[in-house]
C-alpha atoms as a PDB file:
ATOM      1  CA  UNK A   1      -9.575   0.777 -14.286  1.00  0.00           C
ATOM      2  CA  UNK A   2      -7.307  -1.685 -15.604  1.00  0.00           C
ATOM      3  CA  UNK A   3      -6.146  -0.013 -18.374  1.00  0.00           C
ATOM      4  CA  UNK A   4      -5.462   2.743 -16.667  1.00  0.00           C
ATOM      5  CA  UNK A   5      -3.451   0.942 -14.392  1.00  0.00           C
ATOM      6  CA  UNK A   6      -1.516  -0.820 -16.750  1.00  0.00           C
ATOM      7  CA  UNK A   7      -0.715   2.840 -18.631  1.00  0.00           C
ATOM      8  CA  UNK A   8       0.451   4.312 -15.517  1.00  0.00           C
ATOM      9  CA  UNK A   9       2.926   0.979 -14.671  1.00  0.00           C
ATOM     10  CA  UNK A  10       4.289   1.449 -18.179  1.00  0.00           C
ATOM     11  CA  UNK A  11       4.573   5.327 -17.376  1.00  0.00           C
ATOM     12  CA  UNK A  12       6.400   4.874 -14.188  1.00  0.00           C
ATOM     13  CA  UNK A  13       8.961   2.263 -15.441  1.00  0.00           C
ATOM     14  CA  UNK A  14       9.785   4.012 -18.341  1.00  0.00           C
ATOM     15  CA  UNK A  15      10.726   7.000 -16.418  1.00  0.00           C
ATOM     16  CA  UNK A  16      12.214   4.438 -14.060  1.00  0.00           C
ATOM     17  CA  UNK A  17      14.471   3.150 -16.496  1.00  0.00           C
ATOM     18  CA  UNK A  18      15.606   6.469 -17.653  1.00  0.00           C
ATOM     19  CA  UNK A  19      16.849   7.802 -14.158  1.00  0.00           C
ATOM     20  CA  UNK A  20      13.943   9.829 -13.958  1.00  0.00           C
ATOM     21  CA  UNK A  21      13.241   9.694 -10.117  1.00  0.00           C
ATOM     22  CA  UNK A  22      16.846   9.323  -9.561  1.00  0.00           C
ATOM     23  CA  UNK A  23      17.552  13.062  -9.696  1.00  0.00           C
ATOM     24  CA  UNK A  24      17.629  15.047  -6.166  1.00  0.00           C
ATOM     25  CA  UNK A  25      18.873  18.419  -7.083  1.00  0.00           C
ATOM     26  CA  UNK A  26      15.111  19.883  -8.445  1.00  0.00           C
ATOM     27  CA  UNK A  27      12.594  21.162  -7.278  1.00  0.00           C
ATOM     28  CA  UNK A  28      10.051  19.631  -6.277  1.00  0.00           C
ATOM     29  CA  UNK A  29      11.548  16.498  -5.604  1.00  0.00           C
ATOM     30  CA  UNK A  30      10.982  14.077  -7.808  1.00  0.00           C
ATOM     31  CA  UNK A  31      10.252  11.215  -4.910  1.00  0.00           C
ATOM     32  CA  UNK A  32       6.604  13.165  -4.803  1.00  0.00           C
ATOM     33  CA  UNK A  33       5.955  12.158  -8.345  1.00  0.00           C
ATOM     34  CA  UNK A  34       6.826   8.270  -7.517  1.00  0.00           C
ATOM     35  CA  UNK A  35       4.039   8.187  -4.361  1.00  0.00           C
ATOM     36  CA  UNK A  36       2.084  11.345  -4.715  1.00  0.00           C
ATOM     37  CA  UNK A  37      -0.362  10.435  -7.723  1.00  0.00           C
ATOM     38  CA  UNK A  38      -1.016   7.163  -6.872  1.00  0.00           C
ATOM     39  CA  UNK A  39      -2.167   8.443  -3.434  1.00  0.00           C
ATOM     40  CA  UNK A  40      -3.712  11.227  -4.687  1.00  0.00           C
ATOM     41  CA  UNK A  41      -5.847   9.668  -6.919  1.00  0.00           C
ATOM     42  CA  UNK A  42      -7.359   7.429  -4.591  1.00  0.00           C
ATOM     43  CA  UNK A  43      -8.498   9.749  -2.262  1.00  0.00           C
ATOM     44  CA  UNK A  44     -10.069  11.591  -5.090  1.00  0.00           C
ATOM     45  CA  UNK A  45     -11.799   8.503  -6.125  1.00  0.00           C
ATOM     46  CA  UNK A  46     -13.326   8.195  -2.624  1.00  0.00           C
ATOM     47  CA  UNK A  47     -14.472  11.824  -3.104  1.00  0.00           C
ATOM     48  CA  UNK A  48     -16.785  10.958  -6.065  1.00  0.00           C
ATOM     49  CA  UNK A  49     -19.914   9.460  -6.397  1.00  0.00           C
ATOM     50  CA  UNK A  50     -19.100   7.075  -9.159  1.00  0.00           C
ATOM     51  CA  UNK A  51     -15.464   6.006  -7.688  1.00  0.00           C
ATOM     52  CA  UNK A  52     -17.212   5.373  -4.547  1.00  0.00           C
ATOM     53  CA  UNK A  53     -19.855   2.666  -5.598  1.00  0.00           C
ATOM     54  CA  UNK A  54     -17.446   1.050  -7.916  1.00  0.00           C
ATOM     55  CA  UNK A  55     -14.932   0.344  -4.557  1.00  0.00           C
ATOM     56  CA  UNK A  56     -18.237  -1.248  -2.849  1.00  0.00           C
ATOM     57  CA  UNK A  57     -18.903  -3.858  -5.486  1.00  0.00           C
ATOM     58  CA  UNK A  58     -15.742  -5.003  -4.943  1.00  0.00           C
ATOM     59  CA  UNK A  59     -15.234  -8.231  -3.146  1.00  0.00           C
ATOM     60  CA  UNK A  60     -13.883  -8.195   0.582  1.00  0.00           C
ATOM     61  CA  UNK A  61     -12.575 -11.952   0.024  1.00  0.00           C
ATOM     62  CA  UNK A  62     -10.639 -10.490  -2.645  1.00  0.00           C
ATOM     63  CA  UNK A  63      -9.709  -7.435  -1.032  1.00  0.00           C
ATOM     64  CA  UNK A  64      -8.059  -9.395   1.919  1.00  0.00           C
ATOM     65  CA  UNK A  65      -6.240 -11.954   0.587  1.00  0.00           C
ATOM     66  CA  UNK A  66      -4.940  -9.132  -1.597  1.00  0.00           C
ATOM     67  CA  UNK A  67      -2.725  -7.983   1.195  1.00  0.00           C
ATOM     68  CA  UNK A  68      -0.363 -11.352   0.835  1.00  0.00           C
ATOM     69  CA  UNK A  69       1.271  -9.218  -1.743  1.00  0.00           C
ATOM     70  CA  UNK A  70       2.979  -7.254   1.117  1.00  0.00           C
ATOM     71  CA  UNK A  71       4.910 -10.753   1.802  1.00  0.00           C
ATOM     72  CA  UNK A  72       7.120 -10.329  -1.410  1.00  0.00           C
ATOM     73  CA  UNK A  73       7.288  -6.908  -1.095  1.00  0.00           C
ATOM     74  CA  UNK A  74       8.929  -6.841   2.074  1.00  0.00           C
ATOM     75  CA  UNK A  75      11.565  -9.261   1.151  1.00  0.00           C
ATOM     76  CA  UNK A  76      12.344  -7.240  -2.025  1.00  0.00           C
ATOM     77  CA  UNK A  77      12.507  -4.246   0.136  1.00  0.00           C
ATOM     78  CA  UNK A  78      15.353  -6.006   2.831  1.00  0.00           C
ATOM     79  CA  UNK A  79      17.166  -7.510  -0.481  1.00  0.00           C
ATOM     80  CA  UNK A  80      17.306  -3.534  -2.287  1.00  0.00           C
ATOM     81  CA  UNK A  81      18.714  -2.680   1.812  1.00  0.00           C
ATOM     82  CA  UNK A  82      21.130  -5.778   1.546  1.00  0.00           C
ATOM     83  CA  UNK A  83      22.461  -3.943  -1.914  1.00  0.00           C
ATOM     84  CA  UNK A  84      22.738  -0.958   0.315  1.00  0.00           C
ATOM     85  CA  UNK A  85      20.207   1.410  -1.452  1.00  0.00           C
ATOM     86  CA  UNK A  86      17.898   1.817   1.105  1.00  0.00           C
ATOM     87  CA  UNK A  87      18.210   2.022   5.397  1.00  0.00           C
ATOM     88  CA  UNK A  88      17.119  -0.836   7.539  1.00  0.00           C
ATOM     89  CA  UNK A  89      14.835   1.125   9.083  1.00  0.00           C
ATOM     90  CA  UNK A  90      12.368   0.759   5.780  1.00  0.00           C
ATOM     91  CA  UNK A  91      13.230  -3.052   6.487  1.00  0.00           C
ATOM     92  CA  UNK A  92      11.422  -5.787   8.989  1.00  0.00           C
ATOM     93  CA  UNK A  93      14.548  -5.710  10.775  1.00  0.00           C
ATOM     94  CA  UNK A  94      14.161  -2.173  11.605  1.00  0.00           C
ATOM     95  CA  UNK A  95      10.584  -0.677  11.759  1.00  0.00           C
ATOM     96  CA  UNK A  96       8.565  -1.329   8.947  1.00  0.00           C
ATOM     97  CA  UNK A  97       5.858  -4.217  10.809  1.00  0.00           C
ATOM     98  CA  UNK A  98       4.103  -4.491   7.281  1.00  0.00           C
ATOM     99  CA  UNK A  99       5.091  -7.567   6.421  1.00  0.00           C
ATOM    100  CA  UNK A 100       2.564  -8.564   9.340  1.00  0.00           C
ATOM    101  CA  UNK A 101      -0.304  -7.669   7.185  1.00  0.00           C
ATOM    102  CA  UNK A 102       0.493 -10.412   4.650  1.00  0.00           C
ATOM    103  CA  UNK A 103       1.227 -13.199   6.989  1.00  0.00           C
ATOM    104  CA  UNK A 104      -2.063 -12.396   8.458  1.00  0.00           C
ATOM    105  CA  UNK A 105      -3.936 -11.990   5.275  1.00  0.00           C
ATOM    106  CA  UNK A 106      -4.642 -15.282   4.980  1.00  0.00           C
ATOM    107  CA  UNK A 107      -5.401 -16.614   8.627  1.00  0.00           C
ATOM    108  CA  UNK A 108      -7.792 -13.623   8.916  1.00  0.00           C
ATOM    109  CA  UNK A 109      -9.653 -14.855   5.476  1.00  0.00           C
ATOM    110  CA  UNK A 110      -9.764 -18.176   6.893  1.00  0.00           C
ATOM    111  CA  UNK A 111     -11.205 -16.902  10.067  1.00  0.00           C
ATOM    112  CA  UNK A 112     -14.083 -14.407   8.253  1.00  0.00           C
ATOM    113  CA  UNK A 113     -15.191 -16.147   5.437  1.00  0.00           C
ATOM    114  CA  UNK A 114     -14.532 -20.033   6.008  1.00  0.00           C
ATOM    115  CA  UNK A 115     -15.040 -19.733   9.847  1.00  0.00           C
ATOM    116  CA  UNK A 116     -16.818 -17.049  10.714  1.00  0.00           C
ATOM    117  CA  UNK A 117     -14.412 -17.261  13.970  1.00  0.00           C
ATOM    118  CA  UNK A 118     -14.558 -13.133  13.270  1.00  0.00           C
ATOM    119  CA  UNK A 119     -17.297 -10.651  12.444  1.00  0.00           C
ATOM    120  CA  UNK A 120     -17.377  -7.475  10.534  1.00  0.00           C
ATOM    121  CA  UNK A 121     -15.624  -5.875  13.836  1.00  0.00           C
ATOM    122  CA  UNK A 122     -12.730  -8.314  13.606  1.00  0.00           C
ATOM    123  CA  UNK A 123     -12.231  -7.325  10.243  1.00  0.00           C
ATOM    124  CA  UNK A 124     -12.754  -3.654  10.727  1.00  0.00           C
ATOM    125  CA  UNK A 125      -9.883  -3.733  13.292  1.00  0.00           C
ATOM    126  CA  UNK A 126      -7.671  -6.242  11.092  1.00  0.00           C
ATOM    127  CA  UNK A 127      -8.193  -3.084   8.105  1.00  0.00           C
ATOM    128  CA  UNK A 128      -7.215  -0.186  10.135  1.00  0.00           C
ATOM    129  CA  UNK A 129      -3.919  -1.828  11.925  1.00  0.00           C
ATOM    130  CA  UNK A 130      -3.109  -2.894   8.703  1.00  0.00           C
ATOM    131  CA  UNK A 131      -3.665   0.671   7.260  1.00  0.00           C
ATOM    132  CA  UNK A 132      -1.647   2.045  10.072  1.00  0.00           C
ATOM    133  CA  UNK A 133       1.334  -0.647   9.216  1.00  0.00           C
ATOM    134  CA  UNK A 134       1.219   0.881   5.697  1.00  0.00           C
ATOM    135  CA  UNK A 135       1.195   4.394   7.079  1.00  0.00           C
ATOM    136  CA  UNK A 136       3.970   4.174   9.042  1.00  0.00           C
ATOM    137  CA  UNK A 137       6.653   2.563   6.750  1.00  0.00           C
ATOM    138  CA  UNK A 138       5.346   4.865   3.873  1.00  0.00           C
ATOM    139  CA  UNK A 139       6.311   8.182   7.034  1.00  0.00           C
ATOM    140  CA  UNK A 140       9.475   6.678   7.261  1.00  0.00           C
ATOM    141  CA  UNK A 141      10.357   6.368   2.830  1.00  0.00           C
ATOM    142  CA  UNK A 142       9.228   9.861   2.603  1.00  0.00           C
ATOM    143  CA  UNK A 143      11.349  10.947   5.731  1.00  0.00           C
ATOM    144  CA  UNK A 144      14.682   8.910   4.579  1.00  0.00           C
ATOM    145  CA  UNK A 145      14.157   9.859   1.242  1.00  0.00           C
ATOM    146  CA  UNK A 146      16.435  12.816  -0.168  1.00  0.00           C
ATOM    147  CA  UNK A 147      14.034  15.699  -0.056  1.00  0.00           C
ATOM    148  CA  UNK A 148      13.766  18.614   2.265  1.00  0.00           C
ATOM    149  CA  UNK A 149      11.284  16.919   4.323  1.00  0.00           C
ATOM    150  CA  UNK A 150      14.214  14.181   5.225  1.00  0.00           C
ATOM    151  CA  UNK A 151      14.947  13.820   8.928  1.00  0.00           C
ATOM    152  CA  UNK A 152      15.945   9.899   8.615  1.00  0.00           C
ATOM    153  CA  UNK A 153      18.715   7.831   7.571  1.00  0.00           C
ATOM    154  CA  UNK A 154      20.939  10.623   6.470  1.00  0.00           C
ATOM    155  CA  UNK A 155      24.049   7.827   6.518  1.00  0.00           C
ATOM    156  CA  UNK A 156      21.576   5.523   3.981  1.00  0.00           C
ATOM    157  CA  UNK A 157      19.135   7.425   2.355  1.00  0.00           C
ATOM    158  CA  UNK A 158      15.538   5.870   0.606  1.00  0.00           C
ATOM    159  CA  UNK A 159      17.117   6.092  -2.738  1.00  0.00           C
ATOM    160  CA  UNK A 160      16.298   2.362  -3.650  1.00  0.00           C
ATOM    161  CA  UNK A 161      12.762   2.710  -4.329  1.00  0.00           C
ATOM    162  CA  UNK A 162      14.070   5.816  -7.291  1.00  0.00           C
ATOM    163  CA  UNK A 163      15.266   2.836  -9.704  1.00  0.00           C
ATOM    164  CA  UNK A 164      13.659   0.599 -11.981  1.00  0.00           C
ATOM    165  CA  UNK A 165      11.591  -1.720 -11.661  1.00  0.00           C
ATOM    166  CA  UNK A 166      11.535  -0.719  -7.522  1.00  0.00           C
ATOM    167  CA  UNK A 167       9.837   2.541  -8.398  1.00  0.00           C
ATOM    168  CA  UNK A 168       6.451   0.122  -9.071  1.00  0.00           C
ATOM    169  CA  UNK A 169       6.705  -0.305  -5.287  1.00  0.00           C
ATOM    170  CA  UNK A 170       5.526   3.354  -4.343  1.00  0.00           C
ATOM    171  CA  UNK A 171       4.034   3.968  -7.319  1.00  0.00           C
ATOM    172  CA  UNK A 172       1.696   1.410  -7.539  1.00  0.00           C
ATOM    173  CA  UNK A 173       2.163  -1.387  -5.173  1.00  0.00           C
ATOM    174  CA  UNK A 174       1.191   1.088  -2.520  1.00  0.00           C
ATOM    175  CA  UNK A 175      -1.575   2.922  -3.826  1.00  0.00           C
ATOM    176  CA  UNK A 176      -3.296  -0.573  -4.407  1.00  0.00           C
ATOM    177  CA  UNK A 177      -2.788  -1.744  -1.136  1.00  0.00           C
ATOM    178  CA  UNK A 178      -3.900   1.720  -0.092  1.00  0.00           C
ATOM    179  CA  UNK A 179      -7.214   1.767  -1.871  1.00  0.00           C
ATOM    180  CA  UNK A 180      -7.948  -1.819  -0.860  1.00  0.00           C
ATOM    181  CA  UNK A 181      -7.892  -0.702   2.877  1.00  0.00           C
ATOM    182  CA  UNK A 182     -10.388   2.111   2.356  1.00  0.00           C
ATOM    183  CA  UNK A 183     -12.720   0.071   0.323  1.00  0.00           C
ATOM    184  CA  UNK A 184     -12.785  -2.553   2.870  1.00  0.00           C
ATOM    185  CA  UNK A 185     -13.172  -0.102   5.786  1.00  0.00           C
ATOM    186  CA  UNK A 186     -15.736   1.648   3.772  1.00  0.00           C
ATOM    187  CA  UNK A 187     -17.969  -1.062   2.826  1.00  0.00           C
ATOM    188  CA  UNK A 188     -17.535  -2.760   6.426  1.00  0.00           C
ATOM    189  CA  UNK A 189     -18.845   0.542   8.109  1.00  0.00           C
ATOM    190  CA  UNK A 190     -22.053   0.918   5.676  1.00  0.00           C
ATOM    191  CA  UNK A 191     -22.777  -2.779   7.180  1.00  0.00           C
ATOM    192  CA  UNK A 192     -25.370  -1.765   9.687  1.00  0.00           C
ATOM    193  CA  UNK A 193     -26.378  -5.132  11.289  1.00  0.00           C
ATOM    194  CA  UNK A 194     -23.270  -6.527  13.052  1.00  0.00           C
ATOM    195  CA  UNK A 195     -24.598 -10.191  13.418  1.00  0.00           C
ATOM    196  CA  UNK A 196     -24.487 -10.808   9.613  1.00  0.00           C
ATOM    197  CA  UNK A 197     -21.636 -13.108   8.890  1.00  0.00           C
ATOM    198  CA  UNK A 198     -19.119 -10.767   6.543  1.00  0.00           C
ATOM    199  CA  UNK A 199     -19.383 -13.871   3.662  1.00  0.00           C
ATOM    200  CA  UNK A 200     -23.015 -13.732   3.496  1.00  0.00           C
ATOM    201  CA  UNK A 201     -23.194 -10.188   2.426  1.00  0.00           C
ATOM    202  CA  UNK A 202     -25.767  -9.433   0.380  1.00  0.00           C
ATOM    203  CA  UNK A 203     -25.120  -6.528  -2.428  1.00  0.00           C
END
């Protein structure tokens, strides 16, 4: 898994560097190939046996504090908006709430697996307004991004996130985040009894 990570990274920023995403004049878009396989893959992992009981031997402590990543990534995002190459919409000063998810990250750790304050429920609901953060600012790249789908920001397009080393953001950044969401939500749901404290999980 890590290799394969680390080939795609080196993939996308070489293509990156070249002005490979840059281009808006082809069909299809070249944006697609930034977020689509990262995405993609992911769901197809979920879809097989194999990819499925690898995600549930993963750790939820890990899996959680994971999402403090989205604290940097936010304030790269409003400093590539600052430089004018994307709209403040894609910013926490417009309507991208996902830096949320990684100032809670670590209070909601605290709370499940120090505290036990909150139960597999808590963190259920923490995982899916989290995923719905990350699904909302990744609707509004795609739709202020200069495809035909684009309906936003026509004054300051999503072009930012088509450069090197920002094209790691969509292209992998997300797609980790992504999959780290389903295999929490996945393994919390297969937890049957609900009065089993979330850090005494057996596996």
């Amino acid at each position: 898994m890590m290799a394969g990570i680390l080939i795609w990274m080196t993939l996308v920023g070489i293509l990156g560097d070249f002005g490979f995403y840059t281009v808006d004049n082809v069909s299809p878009p070249r944006f697609i190939f930034l977020l689509g396989p990262g995405i993609l893959f992911v769901l197809l992992l979920f879809l097989s046996r194999k990819g499925r009981h690898f995600s549930n031997q993963l750790d939820l402590k890990w899996l959680t504090l994971l999402h403090i990543v989205r604290i940097p990534v936010e304030i790269v995002l409003y400093h590539v908006f600052l430089a004018g190459y994307i709209p403040d919409l894609m910013t926490f000063e417009g309507y991208n709430y996902d830096i949320l998810s990684g100032f809670s990250a670590l209070p909601i750790y605290y709370a499940v697996f120090i505290k036990n304050w909150i139960g597999r429920k808590g963190l259920l609901i923490w995982n899916f307004t989290c995923l719905g953060l990350l699904i909302n600012i990744l609707t509004i790249a795609v739709l202020s991004a200069q495809t035909p789908l684009q309906t936003l920001a026509f004054d300051q397009p999503n072009i930012g996130v088509t450069y090197f080393p920002f094209v790691w953001l969509p292209a992998l950044i997300v797609p980790i985040v992504f999959y780290s969401h389903l295999s929490s939500i996945f393994q919390l749901l297969r937890i049957k009894d609900k009065k089993i404290p979330i850090y005494h999980k057996k596996r």
